[in-house]
N, C-alpha and C. Protein backbone atom coordinates (compact mmCIF):
# COMPACT_ATOMS: atom_id res chain seq x y z
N UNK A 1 -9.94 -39.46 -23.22
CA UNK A 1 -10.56 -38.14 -23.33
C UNK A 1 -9.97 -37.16 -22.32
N UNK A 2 -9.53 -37.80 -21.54
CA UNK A 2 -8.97 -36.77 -20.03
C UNK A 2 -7.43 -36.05 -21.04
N UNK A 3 -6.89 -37.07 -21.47
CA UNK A 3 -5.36 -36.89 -21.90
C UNK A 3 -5.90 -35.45 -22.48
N UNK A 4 -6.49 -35.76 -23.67
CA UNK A 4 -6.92 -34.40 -24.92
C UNK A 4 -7.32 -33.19 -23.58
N UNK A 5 -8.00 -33.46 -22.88
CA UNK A 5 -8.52 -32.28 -22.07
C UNK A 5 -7.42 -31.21 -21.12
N UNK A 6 -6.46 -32.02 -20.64
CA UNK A 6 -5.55 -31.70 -19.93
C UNK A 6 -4.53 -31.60 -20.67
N UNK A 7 -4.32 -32.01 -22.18
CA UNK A 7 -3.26 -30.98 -23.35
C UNK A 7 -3.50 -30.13 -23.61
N UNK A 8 -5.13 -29.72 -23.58
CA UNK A 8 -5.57 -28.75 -24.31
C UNK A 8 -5.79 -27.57 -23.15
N UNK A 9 -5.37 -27.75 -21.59
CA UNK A 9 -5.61 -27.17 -20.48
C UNK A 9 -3.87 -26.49 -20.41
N UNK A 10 -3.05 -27.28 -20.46
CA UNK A 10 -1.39 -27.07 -20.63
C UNK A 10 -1.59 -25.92 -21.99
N UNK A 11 -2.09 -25.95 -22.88
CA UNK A 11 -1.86 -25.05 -24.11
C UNK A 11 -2.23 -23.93 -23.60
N UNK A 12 -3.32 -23.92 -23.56
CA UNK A 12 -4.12 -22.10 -22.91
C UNK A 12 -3.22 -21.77 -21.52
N UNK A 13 -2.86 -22.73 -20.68
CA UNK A 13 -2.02 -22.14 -19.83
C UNK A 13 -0.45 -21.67 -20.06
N UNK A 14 -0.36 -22.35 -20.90
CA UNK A 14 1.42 -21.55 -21.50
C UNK A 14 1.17 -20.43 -22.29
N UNK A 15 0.29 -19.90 -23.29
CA UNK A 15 -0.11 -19.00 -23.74
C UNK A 15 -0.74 -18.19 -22.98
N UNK A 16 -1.61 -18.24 -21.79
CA UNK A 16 -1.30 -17.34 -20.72
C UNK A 16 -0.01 -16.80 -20.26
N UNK A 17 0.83 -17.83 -19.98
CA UNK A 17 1.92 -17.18 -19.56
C UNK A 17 3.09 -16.75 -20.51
N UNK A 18 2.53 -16.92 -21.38
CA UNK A 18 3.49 -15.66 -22.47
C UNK A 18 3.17 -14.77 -23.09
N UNK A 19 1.66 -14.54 -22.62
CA UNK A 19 1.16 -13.14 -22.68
C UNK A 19 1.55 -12.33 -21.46
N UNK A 20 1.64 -12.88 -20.21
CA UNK A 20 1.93 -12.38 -19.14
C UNK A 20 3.40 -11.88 -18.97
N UNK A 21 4.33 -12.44 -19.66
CA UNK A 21 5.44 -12.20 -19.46
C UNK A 21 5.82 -10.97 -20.67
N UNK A 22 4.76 -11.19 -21.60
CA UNK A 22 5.33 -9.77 -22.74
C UNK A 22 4.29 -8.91 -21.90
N UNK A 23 3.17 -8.75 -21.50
CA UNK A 23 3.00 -7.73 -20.38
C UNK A 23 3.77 -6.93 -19.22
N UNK A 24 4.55 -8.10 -18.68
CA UNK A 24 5.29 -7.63 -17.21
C UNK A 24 6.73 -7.01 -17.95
N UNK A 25 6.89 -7.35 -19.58
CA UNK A 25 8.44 -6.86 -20.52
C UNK A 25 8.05 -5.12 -20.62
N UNK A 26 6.88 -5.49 -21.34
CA UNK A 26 6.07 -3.88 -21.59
C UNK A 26 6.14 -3.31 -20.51
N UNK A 27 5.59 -3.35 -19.39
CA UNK A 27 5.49 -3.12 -18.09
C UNK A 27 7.13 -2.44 -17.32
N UNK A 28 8.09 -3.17 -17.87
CA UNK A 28 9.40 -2.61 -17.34
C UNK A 28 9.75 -1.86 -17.98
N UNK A 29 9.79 -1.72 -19.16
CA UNK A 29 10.26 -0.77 -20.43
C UNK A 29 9.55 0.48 -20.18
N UNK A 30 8.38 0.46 -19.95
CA UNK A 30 7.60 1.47 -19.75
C UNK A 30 8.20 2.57 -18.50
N UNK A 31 8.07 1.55 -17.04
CA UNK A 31 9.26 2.08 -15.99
C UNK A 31 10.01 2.69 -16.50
N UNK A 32 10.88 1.94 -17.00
CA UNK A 32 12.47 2.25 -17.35
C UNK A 32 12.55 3.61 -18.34
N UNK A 33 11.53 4.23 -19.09
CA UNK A 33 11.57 5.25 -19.72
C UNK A 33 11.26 6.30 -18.58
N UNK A 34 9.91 6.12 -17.95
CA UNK A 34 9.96 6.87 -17.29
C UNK A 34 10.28 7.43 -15.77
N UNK A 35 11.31 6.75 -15.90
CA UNK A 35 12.56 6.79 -14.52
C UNK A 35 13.08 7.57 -15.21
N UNK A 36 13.34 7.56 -16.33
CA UNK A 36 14.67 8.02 -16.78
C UNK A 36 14.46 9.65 -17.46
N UNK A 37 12.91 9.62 -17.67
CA UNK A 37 12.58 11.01 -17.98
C UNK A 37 12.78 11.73 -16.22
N UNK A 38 12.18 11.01 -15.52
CA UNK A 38 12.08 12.17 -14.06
C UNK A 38 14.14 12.19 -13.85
N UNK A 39 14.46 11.34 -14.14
CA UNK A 39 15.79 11.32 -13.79
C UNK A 39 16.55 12.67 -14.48
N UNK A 40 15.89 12.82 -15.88
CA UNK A 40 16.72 14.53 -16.61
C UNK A 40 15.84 15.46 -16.01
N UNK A 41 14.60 15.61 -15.66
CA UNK A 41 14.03 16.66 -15.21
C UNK A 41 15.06 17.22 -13.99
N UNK A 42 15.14 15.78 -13.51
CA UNK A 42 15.81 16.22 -11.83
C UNK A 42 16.71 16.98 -11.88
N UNK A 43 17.67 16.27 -13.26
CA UNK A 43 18.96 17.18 -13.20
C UNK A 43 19.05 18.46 -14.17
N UNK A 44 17.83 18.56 -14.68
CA UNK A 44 17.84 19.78 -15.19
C UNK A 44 17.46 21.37 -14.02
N UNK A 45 16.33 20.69 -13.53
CA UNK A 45 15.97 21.41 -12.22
C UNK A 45 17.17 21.59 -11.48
N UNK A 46 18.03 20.49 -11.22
CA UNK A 46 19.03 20.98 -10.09
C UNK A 46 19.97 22.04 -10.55
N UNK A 47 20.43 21.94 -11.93
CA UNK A 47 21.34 22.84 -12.43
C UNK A 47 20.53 24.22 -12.31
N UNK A 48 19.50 24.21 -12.93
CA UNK A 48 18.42 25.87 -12.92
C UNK A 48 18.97 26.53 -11.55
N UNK A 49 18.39 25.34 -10.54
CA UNK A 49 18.33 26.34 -9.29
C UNK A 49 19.69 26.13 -8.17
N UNK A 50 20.97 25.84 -8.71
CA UNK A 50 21.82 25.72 -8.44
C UNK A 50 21.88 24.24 -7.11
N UNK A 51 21.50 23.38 -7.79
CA UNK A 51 21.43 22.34 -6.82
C UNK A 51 20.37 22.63 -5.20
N UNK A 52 19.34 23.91 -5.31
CA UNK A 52 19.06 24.05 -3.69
C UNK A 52 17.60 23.46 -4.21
N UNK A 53 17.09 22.98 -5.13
CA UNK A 53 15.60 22.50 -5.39
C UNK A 53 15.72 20.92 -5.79
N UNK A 54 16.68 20.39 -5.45
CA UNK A 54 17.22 18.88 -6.18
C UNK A 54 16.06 17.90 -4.78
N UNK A 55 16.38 17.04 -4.70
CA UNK A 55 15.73 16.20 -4.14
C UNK A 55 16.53 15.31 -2.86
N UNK A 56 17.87 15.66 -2.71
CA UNK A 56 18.51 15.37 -1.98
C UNK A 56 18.38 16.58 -0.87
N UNK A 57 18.25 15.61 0.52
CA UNK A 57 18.48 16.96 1.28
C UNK A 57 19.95 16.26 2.14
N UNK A 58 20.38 17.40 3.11
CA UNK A 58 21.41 17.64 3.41
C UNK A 58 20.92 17.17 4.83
N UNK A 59 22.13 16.68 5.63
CA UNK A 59 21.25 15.91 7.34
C UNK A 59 21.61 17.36 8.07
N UNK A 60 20.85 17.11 8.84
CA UNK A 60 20.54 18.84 9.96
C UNK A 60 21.71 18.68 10.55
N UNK A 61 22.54 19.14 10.72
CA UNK A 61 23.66 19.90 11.87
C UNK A 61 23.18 19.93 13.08
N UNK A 62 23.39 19.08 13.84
CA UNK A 62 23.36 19.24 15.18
C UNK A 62 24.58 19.30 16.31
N UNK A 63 24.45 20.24 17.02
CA UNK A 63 25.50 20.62 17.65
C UNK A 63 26.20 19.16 18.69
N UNK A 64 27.69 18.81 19.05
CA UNK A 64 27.73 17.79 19.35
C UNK A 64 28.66 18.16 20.90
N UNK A 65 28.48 17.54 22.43
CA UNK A 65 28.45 17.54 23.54
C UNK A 65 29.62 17.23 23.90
N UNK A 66 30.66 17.51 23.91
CA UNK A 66 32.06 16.81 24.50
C UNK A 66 32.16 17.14 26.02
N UNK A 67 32.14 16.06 26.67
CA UNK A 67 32.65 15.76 27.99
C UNK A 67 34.35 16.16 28.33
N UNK A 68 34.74 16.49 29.36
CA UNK A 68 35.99 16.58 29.63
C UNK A 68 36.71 15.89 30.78
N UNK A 69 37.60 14.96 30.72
CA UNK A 69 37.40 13.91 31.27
C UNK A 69 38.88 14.23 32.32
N UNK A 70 38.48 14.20 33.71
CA UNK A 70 39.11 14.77 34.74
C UNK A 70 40.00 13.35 35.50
């Protein structure tokens, strides 16, 4: 009786996990569209405003100290 109990414990647990895995499929696909929508917005926005509203910024300029060596 244990055998039947613990086949029938292996069944519902593999069918758990292949519901879980077409969840976590759905789950990426879903991502993956909408990466890819913010990804044309971005570059639509950047072209509009000539690349100064994009999402990249530029590193600050800081002025740099040269020693003169005597």
């Amino acid at each position: 009786m244990g055998a039947v109990v613990s086949c029938i414990k292996a069944v519902f647990r593999t069918i758990g996990n292949c519901l879980m895995a077409i969840v976590n499929g759905i789950g990426a696909v879903l991502t993956a569209i909408i990466n890819s929508i913010v990804a044309l917005f971005d570059i639509i926005i950047s072209c509009l405003t000539c690349g100064r509203g994009g999402g990249r910024r530029r590193g600050v300029k800081t002025r740099s100290h040269h020693t003169s060596r005597v």
